[in-house]
Protein backbone atom coordinates (compact mmCIF):
# COMPACT_ATOMS: atom_id res chain seq x y z
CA UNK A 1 122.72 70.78 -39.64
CA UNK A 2 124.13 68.71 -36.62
CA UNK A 3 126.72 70.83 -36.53
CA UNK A 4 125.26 73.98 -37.04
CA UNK A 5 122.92 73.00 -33.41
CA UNK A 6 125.50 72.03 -31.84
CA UNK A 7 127.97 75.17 -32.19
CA UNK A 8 124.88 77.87 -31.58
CA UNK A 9 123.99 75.54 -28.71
CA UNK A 10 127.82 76.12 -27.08
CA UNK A 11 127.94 79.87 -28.39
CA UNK A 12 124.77 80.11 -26.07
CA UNK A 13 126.31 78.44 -23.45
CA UNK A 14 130.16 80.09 -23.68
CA UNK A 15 127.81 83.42 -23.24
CA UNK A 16 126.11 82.52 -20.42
CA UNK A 17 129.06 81.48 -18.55
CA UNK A 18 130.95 83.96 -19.23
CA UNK A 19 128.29 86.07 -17.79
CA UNK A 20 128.83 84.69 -14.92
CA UNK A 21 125.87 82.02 -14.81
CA UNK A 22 127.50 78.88 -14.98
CA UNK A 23 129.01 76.87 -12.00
CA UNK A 24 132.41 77.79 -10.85
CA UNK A 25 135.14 75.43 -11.90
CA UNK A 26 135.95 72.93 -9.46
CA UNK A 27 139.03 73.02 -7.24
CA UNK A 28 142.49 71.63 -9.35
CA UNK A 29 142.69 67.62 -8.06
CA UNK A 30 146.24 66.20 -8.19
CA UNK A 31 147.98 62.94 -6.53
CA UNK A 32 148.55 62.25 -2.87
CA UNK A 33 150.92 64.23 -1.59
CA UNK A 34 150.64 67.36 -3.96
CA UNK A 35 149.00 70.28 -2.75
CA UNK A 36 147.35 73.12 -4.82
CA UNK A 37 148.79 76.92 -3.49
CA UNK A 38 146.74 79.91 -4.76
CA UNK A 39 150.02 82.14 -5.46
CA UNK A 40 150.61 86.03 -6.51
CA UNK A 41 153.04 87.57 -9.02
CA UNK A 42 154.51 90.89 -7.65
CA UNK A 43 157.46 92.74 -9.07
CA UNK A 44 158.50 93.75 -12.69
CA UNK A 45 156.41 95.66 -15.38
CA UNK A 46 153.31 94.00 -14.15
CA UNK A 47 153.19 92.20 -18.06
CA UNK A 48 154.13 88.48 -16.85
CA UNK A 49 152.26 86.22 -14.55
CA UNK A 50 152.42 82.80 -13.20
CA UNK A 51 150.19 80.05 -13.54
CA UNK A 52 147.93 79.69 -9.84
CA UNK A 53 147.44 77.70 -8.21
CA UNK A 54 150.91 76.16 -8.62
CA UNK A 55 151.32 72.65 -7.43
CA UNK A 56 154.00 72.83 -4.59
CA UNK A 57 154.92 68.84 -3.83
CA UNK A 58 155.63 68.06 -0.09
CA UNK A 59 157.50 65.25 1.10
CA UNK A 60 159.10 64.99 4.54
CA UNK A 61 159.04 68.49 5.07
CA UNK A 62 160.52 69.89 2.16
CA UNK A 63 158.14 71.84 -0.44
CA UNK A 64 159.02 72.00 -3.72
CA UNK A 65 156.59 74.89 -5.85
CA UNK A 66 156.07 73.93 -9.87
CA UNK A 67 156.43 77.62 -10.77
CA UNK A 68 154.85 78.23 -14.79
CA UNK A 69 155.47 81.11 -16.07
CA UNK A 70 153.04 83.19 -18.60
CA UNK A 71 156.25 83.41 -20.96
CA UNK A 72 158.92 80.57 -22.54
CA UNK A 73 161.53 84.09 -22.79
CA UNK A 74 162.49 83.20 -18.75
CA UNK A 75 165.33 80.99 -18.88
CA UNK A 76 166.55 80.88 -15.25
CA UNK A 77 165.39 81.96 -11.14
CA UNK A 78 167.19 82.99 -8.49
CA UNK A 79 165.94 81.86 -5.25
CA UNK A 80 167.83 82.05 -1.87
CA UNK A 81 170.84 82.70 -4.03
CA UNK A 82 170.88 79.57 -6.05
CA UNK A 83 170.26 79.53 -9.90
CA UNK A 84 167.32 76.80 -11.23
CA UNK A 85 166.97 76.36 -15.09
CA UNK A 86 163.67 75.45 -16.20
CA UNK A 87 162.53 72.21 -16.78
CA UNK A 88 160.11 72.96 -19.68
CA UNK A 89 159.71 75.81 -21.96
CA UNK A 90 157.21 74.40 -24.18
CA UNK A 91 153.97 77.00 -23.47
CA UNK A 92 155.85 78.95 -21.07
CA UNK A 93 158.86 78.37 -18.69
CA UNK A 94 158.35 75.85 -16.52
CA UNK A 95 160.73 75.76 -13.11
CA UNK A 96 160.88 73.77 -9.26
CA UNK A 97 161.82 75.68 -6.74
CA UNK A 98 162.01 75.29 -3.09
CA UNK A 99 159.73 77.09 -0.91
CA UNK A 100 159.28 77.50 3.29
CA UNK A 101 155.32 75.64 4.60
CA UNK A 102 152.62 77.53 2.97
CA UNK A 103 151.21 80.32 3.60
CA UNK A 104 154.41 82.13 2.51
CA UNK A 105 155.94 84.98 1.04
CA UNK A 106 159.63 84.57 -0.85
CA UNK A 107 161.57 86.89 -3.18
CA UNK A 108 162.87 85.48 -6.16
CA UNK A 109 164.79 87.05 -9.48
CA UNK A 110 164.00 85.85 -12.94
CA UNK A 111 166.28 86.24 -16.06
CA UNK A 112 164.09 87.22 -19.34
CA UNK A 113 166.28 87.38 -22.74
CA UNK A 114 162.53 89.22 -24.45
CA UNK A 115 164.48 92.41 -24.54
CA UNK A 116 167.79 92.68 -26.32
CA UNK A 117 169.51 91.98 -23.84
CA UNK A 118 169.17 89.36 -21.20
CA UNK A 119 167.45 91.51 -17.43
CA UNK A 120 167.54 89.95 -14.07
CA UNK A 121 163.80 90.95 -12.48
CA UNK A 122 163.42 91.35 -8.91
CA UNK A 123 160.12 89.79 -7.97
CA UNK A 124 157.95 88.51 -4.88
CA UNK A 125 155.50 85.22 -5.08
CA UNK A 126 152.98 84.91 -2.24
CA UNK A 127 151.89 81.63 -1.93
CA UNK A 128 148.24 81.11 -0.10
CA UNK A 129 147.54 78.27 2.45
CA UNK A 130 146.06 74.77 1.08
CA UNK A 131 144.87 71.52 1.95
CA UNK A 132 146.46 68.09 -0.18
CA UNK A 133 144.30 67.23 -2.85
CA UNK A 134 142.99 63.80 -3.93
CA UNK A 135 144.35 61.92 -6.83
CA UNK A 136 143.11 63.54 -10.38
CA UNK A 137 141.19 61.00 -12.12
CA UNK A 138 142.09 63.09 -15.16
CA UNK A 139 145.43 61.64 -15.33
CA UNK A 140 145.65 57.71 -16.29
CA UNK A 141 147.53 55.36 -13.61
CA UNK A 142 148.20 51.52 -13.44
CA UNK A 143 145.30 51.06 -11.05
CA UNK A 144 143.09 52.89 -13.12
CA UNK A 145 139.72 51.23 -14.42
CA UNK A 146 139.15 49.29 -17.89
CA UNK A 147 137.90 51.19 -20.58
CA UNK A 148 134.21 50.27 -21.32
CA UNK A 149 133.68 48.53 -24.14
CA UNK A 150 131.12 50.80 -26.61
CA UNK A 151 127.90 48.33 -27.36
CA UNK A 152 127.28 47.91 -31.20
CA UNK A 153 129.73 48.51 -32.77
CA UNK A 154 131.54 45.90 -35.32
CA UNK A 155 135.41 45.90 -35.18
CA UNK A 156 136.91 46.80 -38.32
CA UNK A 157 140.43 46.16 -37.78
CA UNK A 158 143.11 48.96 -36.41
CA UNK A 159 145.18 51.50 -37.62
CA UNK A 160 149.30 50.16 -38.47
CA UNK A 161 151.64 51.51 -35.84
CA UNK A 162 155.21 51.03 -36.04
CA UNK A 163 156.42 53.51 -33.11
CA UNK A 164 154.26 54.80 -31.38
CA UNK A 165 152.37 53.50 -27.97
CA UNK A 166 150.68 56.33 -26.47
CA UNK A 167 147.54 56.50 -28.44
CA UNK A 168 145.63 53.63 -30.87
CA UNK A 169 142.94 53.63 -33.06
CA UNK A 170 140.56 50.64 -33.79
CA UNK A 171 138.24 50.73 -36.75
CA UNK A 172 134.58 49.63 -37.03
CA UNK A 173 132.15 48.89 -39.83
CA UNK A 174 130.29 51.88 -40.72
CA UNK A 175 133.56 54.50 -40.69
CA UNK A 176 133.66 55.24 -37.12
CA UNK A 177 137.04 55.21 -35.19
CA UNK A 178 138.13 55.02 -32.00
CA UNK A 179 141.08 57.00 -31.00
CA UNK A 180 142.23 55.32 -27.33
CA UNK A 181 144.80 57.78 -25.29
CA UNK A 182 145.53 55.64 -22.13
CA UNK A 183 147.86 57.96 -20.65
CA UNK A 184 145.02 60.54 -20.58
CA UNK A 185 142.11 58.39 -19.20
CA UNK A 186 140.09 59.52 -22.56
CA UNK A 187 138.88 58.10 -25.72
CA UNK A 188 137.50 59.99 -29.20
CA UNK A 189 134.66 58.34 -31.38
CA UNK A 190 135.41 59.56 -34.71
CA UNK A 191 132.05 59.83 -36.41
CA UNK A 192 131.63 60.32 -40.00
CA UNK A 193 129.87 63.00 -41.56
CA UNK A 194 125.98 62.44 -41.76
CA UNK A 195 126.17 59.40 -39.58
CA UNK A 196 125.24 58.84 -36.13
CA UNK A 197 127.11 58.57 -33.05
CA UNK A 198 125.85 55.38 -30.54
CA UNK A 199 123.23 56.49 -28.29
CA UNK A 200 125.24 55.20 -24.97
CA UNK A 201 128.42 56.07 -24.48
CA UNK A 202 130.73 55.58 -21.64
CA UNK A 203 131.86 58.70 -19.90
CA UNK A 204 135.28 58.75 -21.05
CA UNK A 205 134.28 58.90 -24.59
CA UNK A 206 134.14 61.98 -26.73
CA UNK A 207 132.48 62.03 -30.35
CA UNK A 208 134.29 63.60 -33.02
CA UNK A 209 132.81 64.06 -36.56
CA UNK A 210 135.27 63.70 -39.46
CA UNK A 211 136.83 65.77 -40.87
CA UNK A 212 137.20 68.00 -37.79
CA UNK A 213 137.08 71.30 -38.42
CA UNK A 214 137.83 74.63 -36.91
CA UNK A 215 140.50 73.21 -34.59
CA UNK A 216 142.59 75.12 -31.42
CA UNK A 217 145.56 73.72 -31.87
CA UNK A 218 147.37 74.62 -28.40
CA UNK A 219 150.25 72.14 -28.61
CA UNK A 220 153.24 73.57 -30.09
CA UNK A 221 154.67 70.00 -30.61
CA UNK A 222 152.05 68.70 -32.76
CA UNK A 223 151.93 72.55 -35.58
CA UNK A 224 154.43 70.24 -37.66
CA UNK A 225 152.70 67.41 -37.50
CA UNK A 226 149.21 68.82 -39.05
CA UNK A 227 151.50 70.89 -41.97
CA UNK A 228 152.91 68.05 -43.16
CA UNK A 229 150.17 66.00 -43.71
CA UNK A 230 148.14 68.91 -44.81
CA UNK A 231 145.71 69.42 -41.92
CA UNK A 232 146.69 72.84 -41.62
CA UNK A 233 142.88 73.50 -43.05
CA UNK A 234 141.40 72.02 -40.48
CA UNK A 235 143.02 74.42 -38.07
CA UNK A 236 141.40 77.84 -37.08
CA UNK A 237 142.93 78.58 -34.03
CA UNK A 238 146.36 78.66 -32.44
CA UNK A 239 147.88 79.00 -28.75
CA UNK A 240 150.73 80.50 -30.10
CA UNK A 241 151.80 84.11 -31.33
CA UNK A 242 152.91 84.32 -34.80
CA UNK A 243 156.07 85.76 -34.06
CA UNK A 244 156.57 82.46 -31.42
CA UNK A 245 155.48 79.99 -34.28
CA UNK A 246 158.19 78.56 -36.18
CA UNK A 247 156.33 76.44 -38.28
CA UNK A 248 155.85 78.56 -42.00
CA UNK A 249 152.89 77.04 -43.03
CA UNK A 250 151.17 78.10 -39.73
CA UNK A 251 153.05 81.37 -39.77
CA UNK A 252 151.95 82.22 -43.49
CA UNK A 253 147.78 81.19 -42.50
CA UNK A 254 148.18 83.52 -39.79
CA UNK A 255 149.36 86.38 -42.40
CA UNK A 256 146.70 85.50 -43.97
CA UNK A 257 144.00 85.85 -41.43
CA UNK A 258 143.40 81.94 -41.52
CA UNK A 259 144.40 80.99 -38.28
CA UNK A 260 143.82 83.27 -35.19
CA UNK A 261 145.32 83.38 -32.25
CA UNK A 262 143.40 82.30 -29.17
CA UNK A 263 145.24 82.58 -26.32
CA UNK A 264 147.67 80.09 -24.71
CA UNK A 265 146.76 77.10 -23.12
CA UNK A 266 145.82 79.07 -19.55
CA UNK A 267 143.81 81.88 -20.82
CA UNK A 268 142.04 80.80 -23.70
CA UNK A 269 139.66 83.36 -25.74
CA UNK A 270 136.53 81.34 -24.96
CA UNK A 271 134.24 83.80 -26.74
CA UNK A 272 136.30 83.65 -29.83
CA UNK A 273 136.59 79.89 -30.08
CA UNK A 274 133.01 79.15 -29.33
CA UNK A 275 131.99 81.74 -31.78
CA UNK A 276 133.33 79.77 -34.41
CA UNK A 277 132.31 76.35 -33.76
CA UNK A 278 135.35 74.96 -32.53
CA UNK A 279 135.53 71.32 -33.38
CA UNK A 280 138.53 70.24 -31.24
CA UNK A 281 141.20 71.52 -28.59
CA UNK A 282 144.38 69.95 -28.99
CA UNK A 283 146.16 70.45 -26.03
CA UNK A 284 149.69 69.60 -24.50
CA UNK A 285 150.28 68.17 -21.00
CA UNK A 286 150.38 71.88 -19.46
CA UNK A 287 146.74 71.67 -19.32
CA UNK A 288 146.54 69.35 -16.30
CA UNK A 289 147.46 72.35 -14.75
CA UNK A 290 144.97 74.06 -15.50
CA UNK A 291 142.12 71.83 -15.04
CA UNK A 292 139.20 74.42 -15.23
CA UNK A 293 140.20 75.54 -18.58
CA UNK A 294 139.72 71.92 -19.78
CA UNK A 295 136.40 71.86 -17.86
CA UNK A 296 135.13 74.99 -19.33
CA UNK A 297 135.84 73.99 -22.99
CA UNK A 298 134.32 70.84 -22.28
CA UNK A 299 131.32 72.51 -20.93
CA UNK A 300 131.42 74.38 -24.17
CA UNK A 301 130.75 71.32 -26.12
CA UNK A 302 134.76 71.58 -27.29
CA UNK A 303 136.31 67.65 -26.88
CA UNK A 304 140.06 68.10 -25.47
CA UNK A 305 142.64 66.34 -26.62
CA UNK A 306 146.00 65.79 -24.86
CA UNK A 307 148.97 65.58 -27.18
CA UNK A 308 151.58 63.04 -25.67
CA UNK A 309 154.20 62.65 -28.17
CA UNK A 310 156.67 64.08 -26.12
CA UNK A 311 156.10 61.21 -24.42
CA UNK A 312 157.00 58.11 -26.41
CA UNK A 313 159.89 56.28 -26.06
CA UNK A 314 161.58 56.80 -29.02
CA UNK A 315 161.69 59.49 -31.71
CA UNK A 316 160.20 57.68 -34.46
CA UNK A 317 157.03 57.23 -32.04
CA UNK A 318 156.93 60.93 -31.98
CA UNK A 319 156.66 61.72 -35.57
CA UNK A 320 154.06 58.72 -36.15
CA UNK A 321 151.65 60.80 -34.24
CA UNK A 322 150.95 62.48 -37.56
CA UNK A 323 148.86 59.34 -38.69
CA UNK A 324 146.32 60.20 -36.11
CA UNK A 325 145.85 63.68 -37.07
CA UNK A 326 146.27 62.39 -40.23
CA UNK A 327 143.01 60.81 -39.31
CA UNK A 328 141.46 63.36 -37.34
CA UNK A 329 142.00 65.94 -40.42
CA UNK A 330 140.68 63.56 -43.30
CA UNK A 331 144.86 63.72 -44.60
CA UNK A 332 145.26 59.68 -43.97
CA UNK A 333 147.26 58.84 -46.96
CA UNK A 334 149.33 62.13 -46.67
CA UNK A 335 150.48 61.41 -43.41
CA UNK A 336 151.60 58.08 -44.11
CA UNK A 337 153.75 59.38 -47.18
CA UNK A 338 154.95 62.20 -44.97
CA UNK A 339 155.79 59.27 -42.13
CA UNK A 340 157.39 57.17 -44.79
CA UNK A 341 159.80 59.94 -45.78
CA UNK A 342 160.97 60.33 -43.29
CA UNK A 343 161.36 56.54 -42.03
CA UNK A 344 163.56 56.27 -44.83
CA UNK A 345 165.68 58.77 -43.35
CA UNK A 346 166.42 56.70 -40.43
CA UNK A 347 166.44 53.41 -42.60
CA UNK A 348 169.08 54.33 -44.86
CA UNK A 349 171.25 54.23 -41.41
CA UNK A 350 170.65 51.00 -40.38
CA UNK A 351 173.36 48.89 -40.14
CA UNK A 352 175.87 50.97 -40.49
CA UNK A 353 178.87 50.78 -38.23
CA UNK A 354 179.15 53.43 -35.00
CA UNK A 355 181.65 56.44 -35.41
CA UNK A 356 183.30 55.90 -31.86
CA UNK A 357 182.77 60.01 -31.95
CA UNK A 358 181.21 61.53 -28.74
CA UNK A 359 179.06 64.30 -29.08
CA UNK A 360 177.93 66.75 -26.40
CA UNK A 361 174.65 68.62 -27.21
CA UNK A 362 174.35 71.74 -24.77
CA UNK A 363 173.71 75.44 -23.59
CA UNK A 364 174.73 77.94 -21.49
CA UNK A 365 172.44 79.62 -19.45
CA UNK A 366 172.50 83.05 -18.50
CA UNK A 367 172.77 81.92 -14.89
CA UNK A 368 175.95 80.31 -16.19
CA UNK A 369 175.17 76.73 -16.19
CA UNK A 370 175.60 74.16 -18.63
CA UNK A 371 171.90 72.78 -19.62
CA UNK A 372 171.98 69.53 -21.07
CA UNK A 373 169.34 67.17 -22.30
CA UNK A 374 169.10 63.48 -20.22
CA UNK A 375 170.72 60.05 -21.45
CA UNK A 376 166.60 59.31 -21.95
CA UNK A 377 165.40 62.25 -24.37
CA UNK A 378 165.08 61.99 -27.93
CA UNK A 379 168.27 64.69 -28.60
CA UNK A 380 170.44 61.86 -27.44
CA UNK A 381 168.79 59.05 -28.66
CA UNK A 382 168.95 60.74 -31.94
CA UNK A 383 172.71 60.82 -31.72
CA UNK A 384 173.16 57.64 -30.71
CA UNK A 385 171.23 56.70 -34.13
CA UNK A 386 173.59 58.16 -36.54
CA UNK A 387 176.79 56.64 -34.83
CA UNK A 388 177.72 58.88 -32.06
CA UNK A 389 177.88 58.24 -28.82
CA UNK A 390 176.46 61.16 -26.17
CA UNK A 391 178.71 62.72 -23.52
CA UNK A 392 176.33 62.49 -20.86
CA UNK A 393 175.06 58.49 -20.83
CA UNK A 394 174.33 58.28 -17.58
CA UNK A 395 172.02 61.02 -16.88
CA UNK A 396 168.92 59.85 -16.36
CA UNK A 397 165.79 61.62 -15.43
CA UNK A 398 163.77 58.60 -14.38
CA UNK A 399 161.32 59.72 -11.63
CA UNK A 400 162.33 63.59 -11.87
CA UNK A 401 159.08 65.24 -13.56
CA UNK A 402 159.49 63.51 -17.03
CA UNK A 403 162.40 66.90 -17.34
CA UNK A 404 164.18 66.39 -20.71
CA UNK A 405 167.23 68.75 -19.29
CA UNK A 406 169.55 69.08 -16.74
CA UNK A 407 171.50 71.35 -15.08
CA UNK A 408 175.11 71.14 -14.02
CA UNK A 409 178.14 73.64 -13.00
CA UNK A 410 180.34 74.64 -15.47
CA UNK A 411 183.45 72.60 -13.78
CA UNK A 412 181.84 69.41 -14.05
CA UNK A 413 180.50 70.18 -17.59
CA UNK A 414 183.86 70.52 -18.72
CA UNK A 415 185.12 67.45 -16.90
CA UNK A 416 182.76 65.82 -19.13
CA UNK A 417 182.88 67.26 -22.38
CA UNK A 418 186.73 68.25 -22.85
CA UNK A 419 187.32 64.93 -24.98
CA UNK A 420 184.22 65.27 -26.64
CA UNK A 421 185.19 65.20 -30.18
CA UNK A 422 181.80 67.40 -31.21
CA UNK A 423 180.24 70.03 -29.83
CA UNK A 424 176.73 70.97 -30.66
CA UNK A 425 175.00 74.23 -29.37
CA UNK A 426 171.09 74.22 -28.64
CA UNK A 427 170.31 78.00 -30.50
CA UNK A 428 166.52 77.56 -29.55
CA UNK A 429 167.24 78.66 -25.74
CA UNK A 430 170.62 79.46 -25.92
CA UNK A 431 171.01 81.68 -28.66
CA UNK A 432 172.89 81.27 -31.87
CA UNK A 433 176.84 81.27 -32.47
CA UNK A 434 178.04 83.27 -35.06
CA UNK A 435 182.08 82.33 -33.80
CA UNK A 436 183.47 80.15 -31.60
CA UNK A 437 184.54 83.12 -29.83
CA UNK A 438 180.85 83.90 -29.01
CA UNK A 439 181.11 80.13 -27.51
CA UNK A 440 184.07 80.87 -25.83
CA UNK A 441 182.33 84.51 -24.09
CA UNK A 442 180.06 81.81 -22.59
CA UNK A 443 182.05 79.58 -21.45
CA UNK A 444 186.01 80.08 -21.40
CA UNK A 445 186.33 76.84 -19.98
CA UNK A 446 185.91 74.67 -23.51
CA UNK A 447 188.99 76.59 -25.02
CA UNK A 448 190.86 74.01 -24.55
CA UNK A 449 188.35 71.39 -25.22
CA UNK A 450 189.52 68.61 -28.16
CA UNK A 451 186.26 69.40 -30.10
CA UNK A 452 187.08 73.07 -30.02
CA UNK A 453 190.84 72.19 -30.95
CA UNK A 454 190.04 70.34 -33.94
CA UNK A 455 187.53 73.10 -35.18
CA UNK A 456 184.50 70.67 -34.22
CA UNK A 457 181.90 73.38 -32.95
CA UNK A 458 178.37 73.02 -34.56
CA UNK A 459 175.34 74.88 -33.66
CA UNK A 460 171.60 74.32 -34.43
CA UNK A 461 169.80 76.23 -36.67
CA UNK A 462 165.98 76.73 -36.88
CA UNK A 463 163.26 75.78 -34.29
CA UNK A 464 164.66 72.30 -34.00
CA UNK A 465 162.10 71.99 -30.89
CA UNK A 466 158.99 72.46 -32.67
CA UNK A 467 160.58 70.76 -36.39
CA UNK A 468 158.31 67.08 -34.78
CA UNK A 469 157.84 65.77 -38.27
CA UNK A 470 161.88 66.56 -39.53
CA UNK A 471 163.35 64.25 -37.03
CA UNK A 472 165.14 62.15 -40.10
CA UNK A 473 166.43 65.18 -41.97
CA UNK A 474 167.95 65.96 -38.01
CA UNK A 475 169.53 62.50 -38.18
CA UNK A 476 171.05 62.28 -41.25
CA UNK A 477 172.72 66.10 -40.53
CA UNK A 478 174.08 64.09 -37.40
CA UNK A 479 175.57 61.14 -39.53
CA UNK A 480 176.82 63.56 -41.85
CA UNK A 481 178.35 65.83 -39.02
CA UNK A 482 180.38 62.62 -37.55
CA UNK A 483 181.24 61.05 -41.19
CA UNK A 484 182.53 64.11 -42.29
CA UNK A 485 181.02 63.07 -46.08
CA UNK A 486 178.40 65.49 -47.22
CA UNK A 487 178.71 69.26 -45.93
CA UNK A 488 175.08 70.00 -46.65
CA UNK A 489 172.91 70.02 -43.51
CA UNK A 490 169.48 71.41 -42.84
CA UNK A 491 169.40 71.83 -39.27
CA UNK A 492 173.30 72.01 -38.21
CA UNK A 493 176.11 75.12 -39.29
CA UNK A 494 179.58 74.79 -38.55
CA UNK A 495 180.84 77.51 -36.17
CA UNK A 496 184.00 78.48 -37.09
């Protein structure tokens, strides 16, 4: 019955407003030093758009625009004659240009590979004038407050974490738990079904009631995580287009009419979701971009939920974010078996010795640059796990936008690479590689690297990117890529 009240309350509520009687959203807040640019999308077939307003960072007199676009299919910009790769894909691409003092207008050209062949789009962004914005209190700093602690309730002892250290859960008598996600500044009571939350609650706190049901699960990152602990039920709604999901579980409950698609993370079908009784938004980090769309589900009665795997440190922390929506789902003991699995994975190569092999993970852009992921990211630290060594160990991305990728000219690439003695090809952005000729067309430069000599040319196969919860079956394809000992692989093909 709670429930039932509660969703026709926000159904009432998600009508009203989008009637056009509720408050307008509030004005985007961001640190010092950012501003927040209304800017306009001119050019092309009129289909894509960008994110506004787009944060445009200014620091001694250089602006720098955070443009996101409305698709992941754009995989380099042109601007002033110089070629940026994006720094994120995940929800759409993501890319940092520079721009003249807004108010400004500056043509730009954008590569899309949607169409069968890659097209280089000729298009204008008008960026409006703006004042710098005070710090968003949405986002969690050092300086920020305690957490309050929630009156009467008995501590019950705290969910096991091995990995992971951006979220916790502590338990209390009674069934409730608290789900703690410092980096976001929030915290979710997770209420039992037929029991009541605590009267007073801090601010930050948001009450969930277990199982949650009828989820929007907006975060690509995390699909993997609720199929293999069997959550998928608990999931209604989805930010992604079937033909974008990679995930076959997802995939096959959208053939079926399960799951519905809901709009990305920007544009979200409010009408739809509330409609429903959405119990949850699980969101990635694009949605501090987009600040009123977390207000207005909030205002909906819909709690929001940040995903920060992508976040943690290393990739074992990553996949043990499956115990909380192992949690959230009522899957507990399936998502520690489905943890555990894969544990093993990494396990079974402890100890062993290191191969001395180096192994470059790349791809070419259609701009013709060589993207590569940073000495920090999980790709490399992955590598480094099954006895390789990475080509790139000193490319660090400290302080640079938490980008997983960068950049670099084809000359120094090679430089870099041509004693590699593997190389592996990203086919998620870059495409796959049916010969090493097809390599070769994109680069004619690694002919003569050693990797290439000795018929060492691997590519990825599969949506490695959104495979969170496969992380050990990636691993062990590594080890058995460098060892040489066991041809069978589930994420890596030899290119011949």
């Amino acid at each position: 019955m709670r429930k039932t009240l509660i969703r026709l309350a926000a159904l009432l509520l998600a009508l009203c407003l989008l009637a056009g009687c509720g408050a307008a959203p509030g004005p985007e807040q961001n640190n010092d030093g950012v501003l927040q640019v209304p800017v306009a999308l001119e050019g092309g077939s009129g289909k894509a758009s960008v994110a506004s307003p787009a944060e445009v960072r200014a620091e001694n007199g250089v602006y720098t625009a955070v443009i996101r676009w409305s698709s992941s299919n754009y995989d380099y910009m042109v601007v002033d004659g110089v070629t940026y790769d994006p720094v994120a894909v995940d929800g759409g691409s993501v890319f940092e240009i520079p721009i003249p003092p807004p108010p400004c207008a500056i043509a730009v050209q954008a590569d899309t590979v949607a169409m069968s062949q890659p097209h280089l789009i000729d298009y204008t962004l008008t960026f409006g004038g703006a004042e710098p914005a005070p710090e968003n209190p949405e986002e969690y700093t050092e300086e920020s407050p305690a957490f309050e602690p929630i009156p009467d309730l008995t501590p019950a002892g705290a969910m096991a974490l091995e990995y992971a250290d951006q979220f916790s859960v502590d338990h209390f008598e009674g069934g409730l738990s608290l789900v703690t996600i410092p980096g976001d500044g929030r915290r979710y009571l997770l209420v039992p079904e037929g029991q009541e939350a605590p009267a007073a609650l801090p601010a930050d706190v948001q009450v969930l009631y277990a199982p949650v049901e009828n989820i929007y699960l907006v975060a690509s990152a995390a699909g993997d995580l609720f199929a293999a602990c069997g959550g998928i039920s608990s999931v209604r709604f989805i930010g992604q287009k079937q033909e974008d999901c990679s995930v076959a579980d997802i995939r096959g409950a959208m053939e079926a009419g399960d799951i519905l698609y809901a709009g990305k993370y920007s544009a979200p079908d409010y009408e739809r979701i509330c409609a429903e009784g959405c119990g949850l938004a699980v969101e990635n980090t694009m949605i501090y971009h987009t600040p009123e769309v977390r207000e207005q589900l909030e205002a909906f009665g819909i709690p929001v939920l940040v995903e920060r795997s992508s976040y943690e440190s290393t990739p074992q922390g990553r996949m043990e974010w499956i115990k909380l929506y192992g949690l959230i789902t009522g899957h507990e003991a399936e998502a520690e078996a489905a943890f555990q699995a894969q544990l093993t994975k990494f396990q079974a190569l402890e100890g062993l010795a290191p191969t001395g092999k180096t192994v470059a993970f790349f791809h070419i852009s259609s701009g013709g640059m060589a993207v590569v992921r940073r000495s920090g990211d999980y790709i490399p630290a992955l590598i480094r796990l099954a006895g390789g060594e990475y080509a790139f160990p000193d490319l660090d991305g400290q302080g640079e936008s938490h980008a997983s990728t960068a950049s670099i000219q084809l000359e120094e690439f090679y430089a870099a690479v041509k004693d590699a003695d593997y190389l592996i090809y990203s086919s998620d952005i870059g495409g796959a590689l049916e010969s090493v000729d097809d390599l070769l067309a994109k680069c004619a430069l690694l002919e003569n690297c050693r990797a290439v000599r000795e018929g060492h040319v691997f590519c990825t196969t599969g949506n490695l990117y959104q495979a969170t919860m496969e992380m050990g079956d990636f691993v062990t394809d590594l080890r058995r890529m460098l060892t040489e000992e066991d041809p069978e692989m589930t994420f890596l093909y030899k290119v011949e």
